[in-house]
Protein backbone atom coordinates (compact mmCIF):
# COMPACT_ATOMS: atom_id res chain seq x y z
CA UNK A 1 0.00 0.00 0.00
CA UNK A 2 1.70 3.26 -1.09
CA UNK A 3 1.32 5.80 1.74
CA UNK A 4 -0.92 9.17 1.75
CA UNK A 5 1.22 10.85 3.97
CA UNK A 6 4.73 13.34 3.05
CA UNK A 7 8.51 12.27 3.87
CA UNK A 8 7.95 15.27 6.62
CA UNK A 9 4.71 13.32 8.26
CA UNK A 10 6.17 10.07 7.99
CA UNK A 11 9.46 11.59 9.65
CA UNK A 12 7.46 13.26 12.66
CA UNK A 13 5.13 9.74 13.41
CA UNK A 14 8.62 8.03 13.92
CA UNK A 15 9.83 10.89 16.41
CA UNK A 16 6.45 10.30 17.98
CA UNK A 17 7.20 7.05 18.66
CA UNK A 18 10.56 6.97 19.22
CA UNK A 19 9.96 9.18 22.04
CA UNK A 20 6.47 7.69 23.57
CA UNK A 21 7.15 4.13 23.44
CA UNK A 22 9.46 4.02 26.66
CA UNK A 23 7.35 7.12 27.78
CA UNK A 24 4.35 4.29 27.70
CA UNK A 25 6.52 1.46 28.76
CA UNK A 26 7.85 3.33 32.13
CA UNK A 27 4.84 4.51 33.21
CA UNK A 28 2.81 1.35 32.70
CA UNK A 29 5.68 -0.57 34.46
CA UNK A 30 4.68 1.54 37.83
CA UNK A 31 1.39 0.44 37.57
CA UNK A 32 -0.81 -1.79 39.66
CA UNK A 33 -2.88 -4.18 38.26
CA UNK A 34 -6.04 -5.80 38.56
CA UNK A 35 -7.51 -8.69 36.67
CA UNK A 36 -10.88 -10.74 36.02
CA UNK A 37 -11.68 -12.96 33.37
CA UNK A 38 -8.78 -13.85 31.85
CA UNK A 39 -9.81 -17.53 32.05
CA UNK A 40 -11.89 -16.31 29.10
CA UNK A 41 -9.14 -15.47 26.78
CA UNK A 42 -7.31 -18.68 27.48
CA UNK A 43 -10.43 -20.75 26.41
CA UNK A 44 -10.36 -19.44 23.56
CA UNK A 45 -6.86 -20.22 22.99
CA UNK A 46 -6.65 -23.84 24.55
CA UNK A 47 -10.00 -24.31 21.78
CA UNK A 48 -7.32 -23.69 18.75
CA UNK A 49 -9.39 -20.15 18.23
CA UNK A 50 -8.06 -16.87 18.09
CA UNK A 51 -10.22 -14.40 19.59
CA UNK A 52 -11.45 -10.69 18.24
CA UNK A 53 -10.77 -8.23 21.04
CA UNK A 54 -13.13 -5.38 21.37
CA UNK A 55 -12.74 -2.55 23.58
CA UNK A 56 -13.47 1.45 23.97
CA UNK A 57 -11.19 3.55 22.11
CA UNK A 58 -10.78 5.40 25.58
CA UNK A 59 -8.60 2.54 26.95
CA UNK A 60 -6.14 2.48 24.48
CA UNK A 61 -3.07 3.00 26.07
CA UNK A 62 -3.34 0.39 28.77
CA UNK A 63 -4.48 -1.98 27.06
CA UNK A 64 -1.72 -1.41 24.49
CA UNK A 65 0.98 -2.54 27.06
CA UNK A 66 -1.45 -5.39 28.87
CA UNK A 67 -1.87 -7.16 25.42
CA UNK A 68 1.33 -6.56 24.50
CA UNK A 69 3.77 -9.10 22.96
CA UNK A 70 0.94 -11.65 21.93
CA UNK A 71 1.11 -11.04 18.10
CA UNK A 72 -2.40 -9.24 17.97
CA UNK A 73 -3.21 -7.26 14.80
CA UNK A 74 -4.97 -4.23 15.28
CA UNK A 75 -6.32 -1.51 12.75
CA UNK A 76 -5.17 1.89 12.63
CA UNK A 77 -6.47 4.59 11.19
CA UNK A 78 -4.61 5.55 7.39
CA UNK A 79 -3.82 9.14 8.53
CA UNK A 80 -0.99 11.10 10.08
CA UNK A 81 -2.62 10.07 13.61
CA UNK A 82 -2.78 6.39 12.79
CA UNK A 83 1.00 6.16 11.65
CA UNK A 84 2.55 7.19 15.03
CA UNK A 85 -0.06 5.35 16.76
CA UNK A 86 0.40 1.93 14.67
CA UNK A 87 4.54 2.41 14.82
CA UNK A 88 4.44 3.05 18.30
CA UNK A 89 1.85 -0.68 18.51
CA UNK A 90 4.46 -2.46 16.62
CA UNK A 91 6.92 -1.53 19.10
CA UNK A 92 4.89 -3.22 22.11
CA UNK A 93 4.79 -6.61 19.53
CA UNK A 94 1.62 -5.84 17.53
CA UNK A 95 1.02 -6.46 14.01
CA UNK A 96 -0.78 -3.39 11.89
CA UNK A 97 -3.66 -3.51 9.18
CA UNK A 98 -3.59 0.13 7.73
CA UNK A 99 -7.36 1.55 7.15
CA UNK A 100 -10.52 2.62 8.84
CA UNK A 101 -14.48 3.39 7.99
CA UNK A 102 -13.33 6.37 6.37
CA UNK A 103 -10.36 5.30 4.45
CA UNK A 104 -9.09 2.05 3.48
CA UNK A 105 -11.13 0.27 5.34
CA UNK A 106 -12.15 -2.56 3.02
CA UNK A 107 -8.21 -3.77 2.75
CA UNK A 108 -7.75 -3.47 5.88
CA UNK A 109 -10.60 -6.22 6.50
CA UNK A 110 -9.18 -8.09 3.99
CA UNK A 111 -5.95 -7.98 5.67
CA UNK A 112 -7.16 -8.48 8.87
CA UNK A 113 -9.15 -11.67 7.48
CA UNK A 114 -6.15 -13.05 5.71
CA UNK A 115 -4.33 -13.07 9.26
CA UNK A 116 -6.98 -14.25 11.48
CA UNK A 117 -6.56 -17.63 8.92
CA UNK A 118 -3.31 -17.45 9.30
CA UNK A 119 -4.05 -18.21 12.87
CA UNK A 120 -3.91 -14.02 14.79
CA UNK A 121 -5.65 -12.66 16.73
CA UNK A 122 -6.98 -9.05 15.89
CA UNK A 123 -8.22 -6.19 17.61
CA UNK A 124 -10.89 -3.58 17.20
CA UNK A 125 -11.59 -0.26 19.28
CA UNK A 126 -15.19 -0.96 18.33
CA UNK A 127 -15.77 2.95 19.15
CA UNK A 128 -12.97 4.11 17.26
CA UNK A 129 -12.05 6.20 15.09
CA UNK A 130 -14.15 9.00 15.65
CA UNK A 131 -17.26 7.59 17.78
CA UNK A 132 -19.74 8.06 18.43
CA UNK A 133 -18.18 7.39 22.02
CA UNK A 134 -19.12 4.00 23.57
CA UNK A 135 -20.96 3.15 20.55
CA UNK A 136 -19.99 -0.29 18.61
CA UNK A 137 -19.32 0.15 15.02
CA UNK A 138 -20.50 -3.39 13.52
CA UNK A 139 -16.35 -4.11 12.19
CA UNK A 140 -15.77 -6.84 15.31
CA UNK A 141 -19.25 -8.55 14.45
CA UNK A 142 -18.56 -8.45 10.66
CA UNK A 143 -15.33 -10.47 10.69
CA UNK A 144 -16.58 -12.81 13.57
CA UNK A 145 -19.31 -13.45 11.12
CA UNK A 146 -16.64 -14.39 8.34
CA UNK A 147 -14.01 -16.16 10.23
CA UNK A 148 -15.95 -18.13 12.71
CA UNK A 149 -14.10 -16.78 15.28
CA UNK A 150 -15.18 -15.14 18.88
CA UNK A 151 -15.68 -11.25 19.91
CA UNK A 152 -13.71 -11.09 23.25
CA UNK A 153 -14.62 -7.97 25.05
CA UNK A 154 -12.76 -6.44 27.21
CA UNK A 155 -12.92 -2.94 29.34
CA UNK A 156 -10.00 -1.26 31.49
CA UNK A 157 -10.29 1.63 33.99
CA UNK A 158 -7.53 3.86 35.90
CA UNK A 159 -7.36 5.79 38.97
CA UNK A 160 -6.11 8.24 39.04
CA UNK A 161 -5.57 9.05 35.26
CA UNK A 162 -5.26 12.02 33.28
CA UNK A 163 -8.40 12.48 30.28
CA UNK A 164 -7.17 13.81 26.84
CA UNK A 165 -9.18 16.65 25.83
CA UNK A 166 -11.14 14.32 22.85
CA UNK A 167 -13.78 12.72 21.61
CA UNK A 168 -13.26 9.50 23.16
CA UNK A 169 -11.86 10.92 26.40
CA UNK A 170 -8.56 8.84 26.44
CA UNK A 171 -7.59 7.70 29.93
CA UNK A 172 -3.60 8.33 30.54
CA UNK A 173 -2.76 6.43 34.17
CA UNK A 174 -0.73 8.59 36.55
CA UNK A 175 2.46 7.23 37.70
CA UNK A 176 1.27 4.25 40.53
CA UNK A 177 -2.15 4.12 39.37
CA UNK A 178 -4.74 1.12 39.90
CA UNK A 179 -5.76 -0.67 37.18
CA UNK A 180 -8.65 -2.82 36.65
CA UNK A 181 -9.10 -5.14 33.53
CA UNK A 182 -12.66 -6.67 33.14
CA UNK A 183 -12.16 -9.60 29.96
CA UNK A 184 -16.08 -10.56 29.07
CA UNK A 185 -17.33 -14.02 28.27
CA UNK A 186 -16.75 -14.66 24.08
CA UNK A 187 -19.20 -13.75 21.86
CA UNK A 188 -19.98 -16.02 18.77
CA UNK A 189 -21.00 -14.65 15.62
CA UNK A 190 -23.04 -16.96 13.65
CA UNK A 191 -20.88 -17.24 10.05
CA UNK A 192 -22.20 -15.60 6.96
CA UNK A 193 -25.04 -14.08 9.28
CA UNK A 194 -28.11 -11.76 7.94
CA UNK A 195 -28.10 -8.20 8.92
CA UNK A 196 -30.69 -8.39 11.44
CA UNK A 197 -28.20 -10.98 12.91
CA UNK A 198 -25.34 -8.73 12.83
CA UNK A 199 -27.17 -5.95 14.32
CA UNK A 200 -28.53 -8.53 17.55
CA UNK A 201 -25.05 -9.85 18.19
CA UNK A 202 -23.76 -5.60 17.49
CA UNK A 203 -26.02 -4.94 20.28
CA UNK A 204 -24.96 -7.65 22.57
CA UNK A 205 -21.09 -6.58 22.52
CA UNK A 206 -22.08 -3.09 23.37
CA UNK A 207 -24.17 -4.27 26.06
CA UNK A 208 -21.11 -6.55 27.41
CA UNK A 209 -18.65 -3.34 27.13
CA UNK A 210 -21.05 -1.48 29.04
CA UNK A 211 -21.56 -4.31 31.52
CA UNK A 212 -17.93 -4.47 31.63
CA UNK A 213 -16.92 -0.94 32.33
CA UNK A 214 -19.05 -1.05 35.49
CA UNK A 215 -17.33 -4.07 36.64
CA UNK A 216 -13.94 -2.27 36.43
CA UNK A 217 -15.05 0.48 37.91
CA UNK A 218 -16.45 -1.48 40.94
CA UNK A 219 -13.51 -3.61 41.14
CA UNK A 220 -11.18 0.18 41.94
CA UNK A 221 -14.12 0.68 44.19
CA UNK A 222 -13.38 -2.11 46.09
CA UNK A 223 -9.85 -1.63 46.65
CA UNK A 224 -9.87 1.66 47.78
């Protein structure tokens, strides 16, 4: 894929990244974690499946470093934004599929497809890349539908974090924060399903993410 962006944008997403990625890896490395459900994820992968995360585009950057290192394949966006984001990804071990609703986003599915056969895993921020926040776009539930292969939601909250100023209200975790991971039961897509099927099981993951949040949030509660 030849790239839309100038030798000067491509220059600055590496300087992003060069410069975040132990940034990211410091500050998550102070962090204390908390964890429920992961049982889920390893079902999947004791079954011989590879699952689809799904997760708000708000929890980004800790989930970036929890998932880390696993070979996941994740779609970024095919803009100035999505290159330092997707170089600074493949330096915490993920794999990239360039593309998005707006642009590029039927090769990327392909892509994305092509490595889910070749036995990936891939992950969606099912809000992402412009919202409506905490509102699944149907991408997850479209390739579960194709592959055969399970939505595995997932929702992370800090305290104390820093919000960007944005749409999606990105949480940054302060230096020592708590964090609490919430991984859903999988979610199977029936293949090659109608679009009143696709919009049941679209619900249903939203539902779980929103079920999910709360449990996070109740599991910082509890610790306080």
């Amino acid at each position: 894929m030849t790239s839309v962006l100038s030798r000067g944008q491509l220059a600055r997403a590496s300087a992003i990244a060069t410069v975040a990625y132990p940034v990211i890896a410091l500050l998550s490395r102070t962090l204390r974690w908390s964890v429920t459900g992961f049982e889920h994820y390893e079902a999947i992968r004791t079954a011989g499946r590879q699952p689809i995360f799904a997760f708000w585009h708000g929890c980004l950057l800790p989930a970036m470093y929890f998932w880390r290192h696993r070979g996941i394949v994740v779609m970024t966006s095919a803009n100035f934004d999505g290159e330092w984001s997707a170089r600074i990804s493949e330096r915490f071990g993920y794999g990239t599929a360039r593309g998005s609703t707006s642009r590029g986003g039927r090769r990327a599915f392909v892509q994305l497809r092509r490595e889910m056969h070749a036995g990936r895993p891939v992950a969606f921020t099912v809000d992402g890349p412009r919202g409506p926040v905490r509102t699944v776009q149907p991408g997850a539930v479209w390739l579960a539908s194709l592959t055969g292969n399970p939505i595995l939601p997932f929702h992370i909250e800090t305290k104390p974090h820093w919000s960007v100023p944005s749409w999606d209200r990105t949480q940054v975790p302060r230096p020592l924060s708590r964090v609490a991971v919430a991984i859903g039961r999988e979610i199977d897509v029936p293949m090659d399903s109608d679009d009143d099927v696709l919009e049941t099981m679209r619900a249903k993951v939203e539902y779980s993410l929103i079920a999910l949040a709360s449990q996070a949030m109740m599991m910082l509660g509890r610790r306080r």
